[in-house]
Protein backbone atom coordinates (compact mmCIF):
# COMPACT_ATOMS: atom_id res chain seq x y z
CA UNK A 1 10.19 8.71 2.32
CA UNK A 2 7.90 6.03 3.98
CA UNK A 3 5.38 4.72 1.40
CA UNK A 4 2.28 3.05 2.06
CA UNK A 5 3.06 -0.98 2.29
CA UNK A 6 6.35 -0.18 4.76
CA UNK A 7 3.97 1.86 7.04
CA UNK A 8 1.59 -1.39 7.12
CA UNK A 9 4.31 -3.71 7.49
CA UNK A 10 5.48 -1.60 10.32
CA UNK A 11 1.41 -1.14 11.86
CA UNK A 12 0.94 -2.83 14.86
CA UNK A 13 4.63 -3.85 15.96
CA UNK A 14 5.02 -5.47 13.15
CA UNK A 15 2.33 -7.55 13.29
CA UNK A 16 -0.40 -5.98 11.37
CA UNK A 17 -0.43 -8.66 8.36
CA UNK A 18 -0.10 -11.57 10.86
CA UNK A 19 -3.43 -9.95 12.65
CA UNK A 20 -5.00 -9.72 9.14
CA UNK A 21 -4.57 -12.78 8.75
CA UNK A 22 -6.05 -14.21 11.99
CA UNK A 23 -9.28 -11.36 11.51
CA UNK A 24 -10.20 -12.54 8.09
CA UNK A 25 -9.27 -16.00 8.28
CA UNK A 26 -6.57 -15.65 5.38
CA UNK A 27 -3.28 -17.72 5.22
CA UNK A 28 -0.47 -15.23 4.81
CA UNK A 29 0.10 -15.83 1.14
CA UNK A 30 -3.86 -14.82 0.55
CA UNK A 31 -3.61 -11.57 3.43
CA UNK A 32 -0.53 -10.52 1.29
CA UNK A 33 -2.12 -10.57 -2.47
CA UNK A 34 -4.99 -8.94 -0.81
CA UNK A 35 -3.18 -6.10 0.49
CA UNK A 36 -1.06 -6.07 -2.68
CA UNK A 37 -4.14 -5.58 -4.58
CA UNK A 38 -6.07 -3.07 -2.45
CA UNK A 39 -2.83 -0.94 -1.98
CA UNK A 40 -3.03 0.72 -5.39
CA UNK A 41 -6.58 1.77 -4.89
CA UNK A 42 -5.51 4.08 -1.55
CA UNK A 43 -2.69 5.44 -3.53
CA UNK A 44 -4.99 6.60 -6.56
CA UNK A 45 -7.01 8.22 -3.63
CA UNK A 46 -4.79 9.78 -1.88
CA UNK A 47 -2.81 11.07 -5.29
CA UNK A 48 -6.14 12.27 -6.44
CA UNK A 49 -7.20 14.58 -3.39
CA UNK A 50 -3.68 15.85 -3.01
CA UNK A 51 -3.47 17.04 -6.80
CA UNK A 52 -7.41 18.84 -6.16
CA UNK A 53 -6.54 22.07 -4.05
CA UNK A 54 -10.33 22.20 -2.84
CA UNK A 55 -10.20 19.01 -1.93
CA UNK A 56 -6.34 18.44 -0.17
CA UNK A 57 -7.28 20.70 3.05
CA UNK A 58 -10.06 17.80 3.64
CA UNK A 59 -7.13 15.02 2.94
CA UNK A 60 -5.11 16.39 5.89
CA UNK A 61 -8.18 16.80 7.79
CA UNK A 62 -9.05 12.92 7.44
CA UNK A 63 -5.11 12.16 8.63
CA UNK A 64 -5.61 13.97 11.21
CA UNK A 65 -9.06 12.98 12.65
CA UNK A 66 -8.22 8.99 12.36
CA UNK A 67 -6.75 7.66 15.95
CA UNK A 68 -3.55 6.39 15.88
CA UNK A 69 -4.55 3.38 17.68
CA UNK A 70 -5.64 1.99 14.44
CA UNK A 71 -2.22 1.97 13.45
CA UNK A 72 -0.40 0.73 17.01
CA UNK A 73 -3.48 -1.16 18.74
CA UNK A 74 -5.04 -4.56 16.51
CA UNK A 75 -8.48 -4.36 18.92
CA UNK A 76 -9.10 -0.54 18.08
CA UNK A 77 -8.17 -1.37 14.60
CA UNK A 78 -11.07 -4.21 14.09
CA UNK A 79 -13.80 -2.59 16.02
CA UNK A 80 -13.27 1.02 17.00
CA UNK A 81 -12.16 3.09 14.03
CA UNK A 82 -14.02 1.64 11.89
CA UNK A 83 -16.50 4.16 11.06
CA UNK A 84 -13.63 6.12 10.81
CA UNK A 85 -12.29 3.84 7.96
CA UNK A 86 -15.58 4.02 6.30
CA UNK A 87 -15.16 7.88 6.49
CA UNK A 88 -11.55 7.91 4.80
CA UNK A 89 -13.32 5.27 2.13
CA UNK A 90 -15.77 7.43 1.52
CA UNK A 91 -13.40 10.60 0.96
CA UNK A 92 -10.97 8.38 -1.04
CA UNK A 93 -13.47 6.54 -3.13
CA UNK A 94 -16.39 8.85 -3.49
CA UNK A 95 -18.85 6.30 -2.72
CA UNK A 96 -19.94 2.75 -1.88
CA UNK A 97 -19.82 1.69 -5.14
CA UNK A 98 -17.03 2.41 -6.10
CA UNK A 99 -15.76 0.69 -2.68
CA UNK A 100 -17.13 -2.46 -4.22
CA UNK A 101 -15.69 -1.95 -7.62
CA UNK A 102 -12.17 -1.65 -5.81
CA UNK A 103 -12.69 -4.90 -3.98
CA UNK A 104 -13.92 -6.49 -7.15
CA UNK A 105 -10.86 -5.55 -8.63
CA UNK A 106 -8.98 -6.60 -6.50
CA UNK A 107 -10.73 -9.79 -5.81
CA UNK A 108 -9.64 -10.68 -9.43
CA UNK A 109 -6.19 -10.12 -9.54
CA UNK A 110 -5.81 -11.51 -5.54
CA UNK A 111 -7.91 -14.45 -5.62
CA UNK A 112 -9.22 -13.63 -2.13
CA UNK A 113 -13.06 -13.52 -2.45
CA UNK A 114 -14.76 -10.00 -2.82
CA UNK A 115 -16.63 -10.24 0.21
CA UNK A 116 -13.41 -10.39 2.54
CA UNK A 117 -11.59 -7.42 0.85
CA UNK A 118 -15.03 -5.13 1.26
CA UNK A 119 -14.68 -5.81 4.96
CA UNK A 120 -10.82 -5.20 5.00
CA UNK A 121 -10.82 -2.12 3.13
CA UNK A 122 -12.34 0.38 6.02
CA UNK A 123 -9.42 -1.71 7.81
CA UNK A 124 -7.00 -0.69 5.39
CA UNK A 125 -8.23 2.52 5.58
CA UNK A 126 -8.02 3.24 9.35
CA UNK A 127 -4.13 1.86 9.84
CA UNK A 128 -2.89 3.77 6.80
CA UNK A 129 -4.39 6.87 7.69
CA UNK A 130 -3.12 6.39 11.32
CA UNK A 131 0.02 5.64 9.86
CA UNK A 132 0.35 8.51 7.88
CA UNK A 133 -0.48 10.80 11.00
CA UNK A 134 2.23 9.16 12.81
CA UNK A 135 4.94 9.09 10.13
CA UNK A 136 4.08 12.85 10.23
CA UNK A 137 4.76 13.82 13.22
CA UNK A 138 7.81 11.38 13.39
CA UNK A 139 9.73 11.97 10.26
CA UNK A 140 12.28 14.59 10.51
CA UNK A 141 11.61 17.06 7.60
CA UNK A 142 7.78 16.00 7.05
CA UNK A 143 6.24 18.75 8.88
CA UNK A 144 8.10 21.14 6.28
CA UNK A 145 6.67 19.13 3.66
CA UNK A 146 3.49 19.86 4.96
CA UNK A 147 4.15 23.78 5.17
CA UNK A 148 5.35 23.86 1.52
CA UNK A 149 2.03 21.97 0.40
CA UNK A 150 -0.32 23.94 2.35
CA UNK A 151 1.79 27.20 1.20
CA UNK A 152 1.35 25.79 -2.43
CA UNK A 153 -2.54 25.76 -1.96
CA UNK A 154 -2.95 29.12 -1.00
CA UNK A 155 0.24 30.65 -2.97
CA UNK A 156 -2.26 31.35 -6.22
CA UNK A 157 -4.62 32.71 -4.80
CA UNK A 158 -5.17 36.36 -5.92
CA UNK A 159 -4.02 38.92 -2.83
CA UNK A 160 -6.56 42.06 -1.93
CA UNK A 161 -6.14 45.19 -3.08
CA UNK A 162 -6.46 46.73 0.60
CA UNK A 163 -5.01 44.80 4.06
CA UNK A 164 -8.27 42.82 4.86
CA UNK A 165 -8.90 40.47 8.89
CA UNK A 166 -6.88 37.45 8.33
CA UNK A 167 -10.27 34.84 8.65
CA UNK A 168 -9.80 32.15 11.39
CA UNK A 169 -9.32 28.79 9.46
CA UNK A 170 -11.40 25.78 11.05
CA UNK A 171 -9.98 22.34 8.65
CA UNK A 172 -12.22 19.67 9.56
CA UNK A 173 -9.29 17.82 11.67
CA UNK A 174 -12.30 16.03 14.47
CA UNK A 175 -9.66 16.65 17.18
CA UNK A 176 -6.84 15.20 15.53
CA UNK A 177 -4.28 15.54 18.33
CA UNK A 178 -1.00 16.76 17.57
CA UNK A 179 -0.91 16.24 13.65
CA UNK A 180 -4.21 18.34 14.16
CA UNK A 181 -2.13 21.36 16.13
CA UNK A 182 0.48 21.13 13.20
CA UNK A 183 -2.21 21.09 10.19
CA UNK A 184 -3.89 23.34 11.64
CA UNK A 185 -1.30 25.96 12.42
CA UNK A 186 0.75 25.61 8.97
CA UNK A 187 -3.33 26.37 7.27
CA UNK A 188 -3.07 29.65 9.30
CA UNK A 189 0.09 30.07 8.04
CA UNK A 190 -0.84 29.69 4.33
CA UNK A 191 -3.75 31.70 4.48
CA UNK A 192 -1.51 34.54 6.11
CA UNK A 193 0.89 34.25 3.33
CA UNK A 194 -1.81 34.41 0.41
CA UNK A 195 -2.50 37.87 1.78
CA UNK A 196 0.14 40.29 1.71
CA UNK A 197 0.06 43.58 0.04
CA UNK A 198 -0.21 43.31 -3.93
CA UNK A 199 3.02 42.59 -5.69
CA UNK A 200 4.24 44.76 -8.57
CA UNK A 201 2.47 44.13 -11.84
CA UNK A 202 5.69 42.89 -13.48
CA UNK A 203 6.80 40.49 -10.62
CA UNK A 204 5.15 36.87 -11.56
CA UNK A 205 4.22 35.05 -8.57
CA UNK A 206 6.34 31.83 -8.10
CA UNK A 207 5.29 28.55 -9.51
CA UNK A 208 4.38 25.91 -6.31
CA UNK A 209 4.71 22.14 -6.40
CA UNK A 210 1.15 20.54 -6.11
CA UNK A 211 0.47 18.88 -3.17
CA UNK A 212 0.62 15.56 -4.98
CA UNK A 213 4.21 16.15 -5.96
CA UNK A 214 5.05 16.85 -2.59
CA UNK A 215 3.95 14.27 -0.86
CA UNK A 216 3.53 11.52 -4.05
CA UNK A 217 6.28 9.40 -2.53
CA UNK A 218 4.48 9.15 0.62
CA UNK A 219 1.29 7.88 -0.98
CA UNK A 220 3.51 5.57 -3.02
CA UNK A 221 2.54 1.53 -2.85
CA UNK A 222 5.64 0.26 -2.07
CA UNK A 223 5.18 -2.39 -4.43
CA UNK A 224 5.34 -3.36 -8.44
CA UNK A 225 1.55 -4.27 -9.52
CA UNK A 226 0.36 -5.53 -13.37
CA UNK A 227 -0.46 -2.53 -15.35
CA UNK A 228 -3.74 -4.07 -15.97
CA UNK A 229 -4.86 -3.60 -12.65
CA UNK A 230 -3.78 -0.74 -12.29
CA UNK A 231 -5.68 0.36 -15.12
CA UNK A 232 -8.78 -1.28 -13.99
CA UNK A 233 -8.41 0.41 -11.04
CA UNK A 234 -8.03 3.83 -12.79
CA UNK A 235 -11.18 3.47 -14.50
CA UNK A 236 -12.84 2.81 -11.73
CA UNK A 237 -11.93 5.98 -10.47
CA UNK A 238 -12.79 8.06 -13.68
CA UNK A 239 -15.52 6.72 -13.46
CA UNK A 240 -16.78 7.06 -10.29
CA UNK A 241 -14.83 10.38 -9.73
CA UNK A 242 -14.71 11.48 -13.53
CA UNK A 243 -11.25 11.79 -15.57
CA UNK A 244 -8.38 13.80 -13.92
C-alpha cells in the first residue's frame, strides 16, 4: 500500500520536492531532511484520528474536501489550498501550537530553520491529503478498505430494539468530488448495517479492525526516522492532544 513519502515523491509529476525546493529557497539536501522530519508528525495525526471512532468520519471528511490540485498542480498547491492545509493542520494537530512545536521539532533534527517548516507544513498538508484522495479512488482494493473501516465504526454500536428511519448521514466532505460520492455512500452503508434487527442474546457480535489498522500502512512514513524524534514528536502530541 502507498505510504505517505511515495505519494509526495509521486505529487506533482514527480516534481513536488524539486518545487519545494524552488518555493522555500531550500537546496534539495535541506527540502529532503525537512520533509523527512515533518513526515512523522502527519503520520501520528492521521494514526491518531483513525484509531478515535468519533473522530475518523471527520478524517475522511478532510480527504475528501482537499482539491486534488494540491497534489497534481504546484500553483494551486502554494497559494490556493492553503487554507485548506491550515484546516487539515488544524484537525491533525489540534492547534497552532502544537503546529509550531512540530516545526520546532523538526527544525532540530532537519537543520532547516523553524520558520520555513511552519510555512511548509499547511503545504505538506494540502498535497498529502490530495494524495490520499487520489490514491483512493485509484488503488484497486482501497475503496473496500474504506467500506470495512467505516463498517468497523458503526459495527459496535448497539442495534434498536424496534426497526427505527435509517437517519440521512451528512460527513462534512465540503464537496469532495468523487472520493466524497464514495465516503459518503459506504457512511450510509455503515449506518444501515449498525441497524438490523437485534441478534440473539448468545450470538457475540464480531470483533472489527480499527480504522487505524486498516488503513495504518497508508499513513505509514515511508521512511526510517531516530527514535528520539519520534518521541519528541509523540509528546508533543500527548500533550497537546492528551495520552492515547
Amino acid at each position: 500500500m502507498t505510504n505517505l513519502y511515495e505519494i509526495l515523491q509521486n505529487a506533482q509529476g514527480g516534481q513536488a520536492m524539486e518545487n519545494l525546493a524552488r518555493q522555500f529557497n531550500l537546496s534539495q539536501q535541506q527540502t529532503q531532511a525537512a520533509v523527512e522530519a515533518l513526515l512523522p508528525a502527519f503520520s501520528m495525526g492521521l494514526k491518531r484520528q483513525a484509531g478515535d471512532p468519533a473522530a475518523a468520519p471527520n478524517l475522511f471528511g478532510l480527504m475528501g474536501g482537499v482539491s486534488p490540485e494540491a497534489f497534481q498542480n504546484p500553483m494551486a498547491a502554494f497559494t490556493q489550498v492553503q487554507a485548506q492545509g491550515n484546516e487539515v493542520l488544524g484537525a491533525l494537530f489540534g492547534s497552532k501550537d502544537a503546529s509550531r512545536a512540530v516545526a520546532d521539532q523538526a527544525a532540530a533534527l532537519s537543520g532547516v530553520g523553524s520558520a520555513v517548516l511552519k510555512a511548509m507544513l499547511p503545504v505538506l498538508a494540502a498535497m498529502l491529503m490530495g494524495g490520499l484522495q487520489k490514491t483512493a479512488t485509484t488503488q484497486p482494493g482501497l475503496q473496500d478498505v474504506f467500506g470495512q473501516v467505516l463498517g468497523g465504526l458503526f459495527g459496535g454500536q448497539a442495534a434498536p430494539q424496534a426497526p427505527q428511519p435509517t437517519p440521512q448521514v451528512q460527513p462534512n466532505l465540503n464537496g469532495g468530488g468523487l472520493l466524497g460520492a464514495i465516503l459518503g455512500s459506504l457512511l450510509q452503508q455503515g449506518v444501515q448495517q449498525a441497524q438490523p434487527a437485534a441478534p440473539p442474546p448468545q450470538a457475540a457480535p464480531p470483533s472489527q479492525p480499527s480504522p487505524a489498522d486498516v488503513l495504518g500502512g497508508m499513513f505509514e512514513t515511508g521512511r526510517q526516522m531516530q527514535q528520539a524524534h519520534l518521541d519528541s514528536l509523540q509528546t508533543i502530541f500527548d500533550s497537546f492532544l492528551g495520552k492515547k
